[in-house]
N, C-alpha and C. Protein backbone atom coordinates (compact mmCIF):
# COMPACT_ATOMS: atom_id res chain seq x y z
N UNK A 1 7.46 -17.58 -8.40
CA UNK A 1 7.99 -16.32 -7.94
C UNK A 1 7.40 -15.99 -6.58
N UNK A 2 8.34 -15.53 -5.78
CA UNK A 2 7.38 -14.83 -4.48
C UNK A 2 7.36 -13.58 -4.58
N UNK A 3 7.10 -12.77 -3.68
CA UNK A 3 6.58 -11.39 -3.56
C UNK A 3 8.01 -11.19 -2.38
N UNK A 4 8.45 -9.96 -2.52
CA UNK A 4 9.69 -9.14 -1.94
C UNK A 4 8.77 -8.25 -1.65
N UNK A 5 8.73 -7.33 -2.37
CA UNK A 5 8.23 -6.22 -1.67
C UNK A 5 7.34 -5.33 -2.85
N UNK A 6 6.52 -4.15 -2.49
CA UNK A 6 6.24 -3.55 -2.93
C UNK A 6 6.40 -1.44 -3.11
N UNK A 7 6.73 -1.10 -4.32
CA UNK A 7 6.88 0.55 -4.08
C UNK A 7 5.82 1.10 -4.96
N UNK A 8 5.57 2.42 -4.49
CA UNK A 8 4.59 3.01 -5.36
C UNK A 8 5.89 4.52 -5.39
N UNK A 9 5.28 4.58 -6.30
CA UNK A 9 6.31 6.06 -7.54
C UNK A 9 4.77 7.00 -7.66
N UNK A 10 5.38 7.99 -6.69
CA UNK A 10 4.05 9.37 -6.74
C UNK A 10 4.51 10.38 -7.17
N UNK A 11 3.72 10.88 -8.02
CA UNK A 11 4.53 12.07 -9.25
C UNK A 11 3.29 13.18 -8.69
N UNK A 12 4.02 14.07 -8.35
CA UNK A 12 3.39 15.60 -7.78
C UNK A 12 3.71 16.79 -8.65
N UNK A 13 2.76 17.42 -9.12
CA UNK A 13 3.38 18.68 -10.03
C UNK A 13 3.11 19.74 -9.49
N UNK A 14 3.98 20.75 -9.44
CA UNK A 14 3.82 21.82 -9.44
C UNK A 14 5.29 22.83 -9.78
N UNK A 15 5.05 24.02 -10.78
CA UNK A 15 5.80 24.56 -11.31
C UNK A 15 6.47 25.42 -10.80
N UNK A 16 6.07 26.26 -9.88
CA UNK A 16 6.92 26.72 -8.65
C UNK A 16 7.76 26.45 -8.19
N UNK A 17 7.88 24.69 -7.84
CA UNK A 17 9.14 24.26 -7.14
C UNK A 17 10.03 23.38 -7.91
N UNK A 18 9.26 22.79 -9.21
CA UNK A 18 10.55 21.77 -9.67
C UNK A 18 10.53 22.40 -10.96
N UNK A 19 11.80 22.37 -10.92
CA UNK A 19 12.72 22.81 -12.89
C UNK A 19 11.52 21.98 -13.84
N UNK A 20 11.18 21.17 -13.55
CA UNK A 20 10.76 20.19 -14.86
C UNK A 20 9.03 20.38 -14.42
N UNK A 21 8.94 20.94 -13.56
CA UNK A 21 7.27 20.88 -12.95
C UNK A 21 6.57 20.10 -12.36
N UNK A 22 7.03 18.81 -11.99
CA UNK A 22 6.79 17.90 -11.35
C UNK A 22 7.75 17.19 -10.49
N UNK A 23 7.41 16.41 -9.72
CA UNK A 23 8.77 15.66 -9.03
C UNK A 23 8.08 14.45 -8.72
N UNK A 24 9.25 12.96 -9.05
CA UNK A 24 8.59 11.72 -8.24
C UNK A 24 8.99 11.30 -6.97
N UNK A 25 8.71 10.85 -6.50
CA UNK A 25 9.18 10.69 -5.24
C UNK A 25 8.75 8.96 -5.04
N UNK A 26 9.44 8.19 -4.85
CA UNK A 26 9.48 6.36 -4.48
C UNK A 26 9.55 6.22 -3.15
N UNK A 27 8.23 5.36 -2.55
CA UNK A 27 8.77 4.77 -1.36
C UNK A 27 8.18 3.22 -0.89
N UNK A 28 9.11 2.64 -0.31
CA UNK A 28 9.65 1.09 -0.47
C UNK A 28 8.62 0.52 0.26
N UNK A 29 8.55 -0.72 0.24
CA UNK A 29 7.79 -1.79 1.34
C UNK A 29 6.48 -0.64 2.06
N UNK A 30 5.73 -0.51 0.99
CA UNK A 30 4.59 -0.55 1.46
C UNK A 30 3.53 -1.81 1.21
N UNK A 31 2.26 -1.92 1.79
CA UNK A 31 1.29 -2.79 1.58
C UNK A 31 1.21 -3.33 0.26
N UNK A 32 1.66 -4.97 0.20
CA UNK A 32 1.28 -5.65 -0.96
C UNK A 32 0.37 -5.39 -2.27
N UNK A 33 -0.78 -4.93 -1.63
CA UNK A 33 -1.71 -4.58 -3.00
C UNK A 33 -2.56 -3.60 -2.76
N UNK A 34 -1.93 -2.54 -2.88
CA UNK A 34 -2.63 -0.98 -2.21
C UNK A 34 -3.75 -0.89 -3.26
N UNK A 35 -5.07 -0.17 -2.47
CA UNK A 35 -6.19 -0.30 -2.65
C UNK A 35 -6.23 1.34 -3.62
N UNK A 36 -7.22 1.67 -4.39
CA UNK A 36 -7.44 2.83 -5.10
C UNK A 36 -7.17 3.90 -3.76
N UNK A 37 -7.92 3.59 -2.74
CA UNK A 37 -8.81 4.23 -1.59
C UNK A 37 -7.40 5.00 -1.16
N UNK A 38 -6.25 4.04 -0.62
CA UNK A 38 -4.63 3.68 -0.39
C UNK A 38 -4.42 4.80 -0.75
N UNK A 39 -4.29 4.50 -2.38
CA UNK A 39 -3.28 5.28 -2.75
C UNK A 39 -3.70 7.09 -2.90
N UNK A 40 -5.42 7.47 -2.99
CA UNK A 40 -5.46 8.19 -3.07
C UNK A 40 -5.15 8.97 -1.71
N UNK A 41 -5.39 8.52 -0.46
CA UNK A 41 -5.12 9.15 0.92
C UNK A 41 -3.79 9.58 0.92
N UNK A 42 -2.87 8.49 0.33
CA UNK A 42 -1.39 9.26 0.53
C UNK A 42 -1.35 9.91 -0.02
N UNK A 43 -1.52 10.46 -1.48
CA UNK A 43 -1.79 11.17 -2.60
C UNK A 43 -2.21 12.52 -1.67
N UNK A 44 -3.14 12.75 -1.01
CA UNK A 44 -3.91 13.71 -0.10
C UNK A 44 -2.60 14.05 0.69
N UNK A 45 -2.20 13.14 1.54
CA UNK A 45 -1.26 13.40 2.64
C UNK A 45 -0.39 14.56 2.16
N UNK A 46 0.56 13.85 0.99
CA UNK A 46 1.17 14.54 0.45
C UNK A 46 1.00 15.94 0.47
N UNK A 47 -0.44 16.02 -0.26
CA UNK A 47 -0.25 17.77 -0.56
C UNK A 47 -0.63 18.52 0.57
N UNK A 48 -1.17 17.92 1.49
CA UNK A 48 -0.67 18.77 3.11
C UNK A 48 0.31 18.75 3.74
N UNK A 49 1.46 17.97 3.34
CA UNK A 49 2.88 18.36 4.00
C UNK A 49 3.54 19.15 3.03
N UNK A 50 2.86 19.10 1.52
CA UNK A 50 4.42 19.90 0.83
C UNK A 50 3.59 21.83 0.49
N UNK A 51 4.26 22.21 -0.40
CA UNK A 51 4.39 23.48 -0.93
C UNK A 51 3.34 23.86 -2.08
N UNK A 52 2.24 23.11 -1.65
CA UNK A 52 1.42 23.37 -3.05
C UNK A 52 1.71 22.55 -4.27
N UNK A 53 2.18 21.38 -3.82
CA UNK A 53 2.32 20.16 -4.31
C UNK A 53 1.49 19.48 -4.88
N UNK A 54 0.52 19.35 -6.14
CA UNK A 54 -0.76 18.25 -5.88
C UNK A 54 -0.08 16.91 -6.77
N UNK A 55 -0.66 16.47 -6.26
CA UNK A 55 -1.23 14.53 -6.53
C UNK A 55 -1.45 14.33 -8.01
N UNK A 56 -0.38 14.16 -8.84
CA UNK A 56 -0.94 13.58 -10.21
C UNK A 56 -0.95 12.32 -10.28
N UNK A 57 -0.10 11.33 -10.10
CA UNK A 57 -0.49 10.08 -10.09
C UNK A 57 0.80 8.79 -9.74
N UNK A 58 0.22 7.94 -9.61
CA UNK A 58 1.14 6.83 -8.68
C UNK A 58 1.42 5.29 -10.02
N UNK A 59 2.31 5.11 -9.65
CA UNK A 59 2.97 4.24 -10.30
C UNK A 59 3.51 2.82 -8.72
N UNK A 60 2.15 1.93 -8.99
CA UNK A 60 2.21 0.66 -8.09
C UNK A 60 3.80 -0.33 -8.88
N UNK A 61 4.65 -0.64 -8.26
CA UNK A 61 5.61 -1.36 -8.55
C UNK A 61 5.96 -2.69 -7.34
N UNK A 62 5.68 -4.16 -8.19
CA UNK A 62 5.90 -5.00 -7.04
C UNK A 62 6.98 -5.72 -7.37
N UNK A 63 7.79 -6.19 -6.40
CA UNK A 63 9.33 -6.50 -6.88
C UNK A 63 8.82 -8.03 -6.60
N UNK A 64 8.91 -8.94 -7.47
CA UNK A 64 9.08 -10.61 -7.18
C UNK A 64 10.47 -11.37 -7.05
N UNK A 65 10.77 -11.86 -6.38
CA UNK A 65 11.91 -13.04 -6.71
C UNK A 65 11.74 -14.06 -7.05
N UNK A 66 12.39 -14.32 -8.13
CA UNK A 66 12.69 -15.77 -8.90
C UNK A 66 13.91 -16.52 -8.33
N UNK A 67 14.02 -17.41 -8.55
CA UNK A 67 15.14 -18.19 -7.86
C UNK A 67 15.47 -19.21 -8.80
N UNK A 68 16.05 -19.84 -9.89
CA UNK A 68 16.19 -20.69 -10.25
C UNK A 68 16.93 -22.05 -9.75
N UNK A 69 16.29 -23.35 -9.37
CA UNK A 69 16.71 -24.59 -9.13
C UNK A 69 17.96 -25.11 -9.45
């Protein structure tokens, strides 16, 4: 298998802004094998651009391709 790409799935809660209290948000082709350190900074980022948004937690997803012969 090789490596395509990688997404991380960041789930932010807060009850103020989403019906369900949280929201995920996916984004594509980031760094192969994001570090704890990684993921918590974006995690941070996050809740200084949004609405009182915080950081519950990330879901690392790496897409492989198979190819069969």
């Amino acid at each position: 298998m090789d490596w395509e790409k990688t997404s991380i799935r960041v789930t932010m809660a807060n009850d103020k802004n989403y019906e369900k209290g949280y929201i995920v948000r996916t984004f594509n082709n980031i760094v192969p094998n994001p570090t704890q350190e990684q993921i918590n900074l974006l995690g941070e980022a996050l809740e200084l651009i949004s609405k009182g948004d915080k950081f519950q937690k990330a879901e690392v997803v790496l897409h492989n391709k198979y190819i069969t012969q």
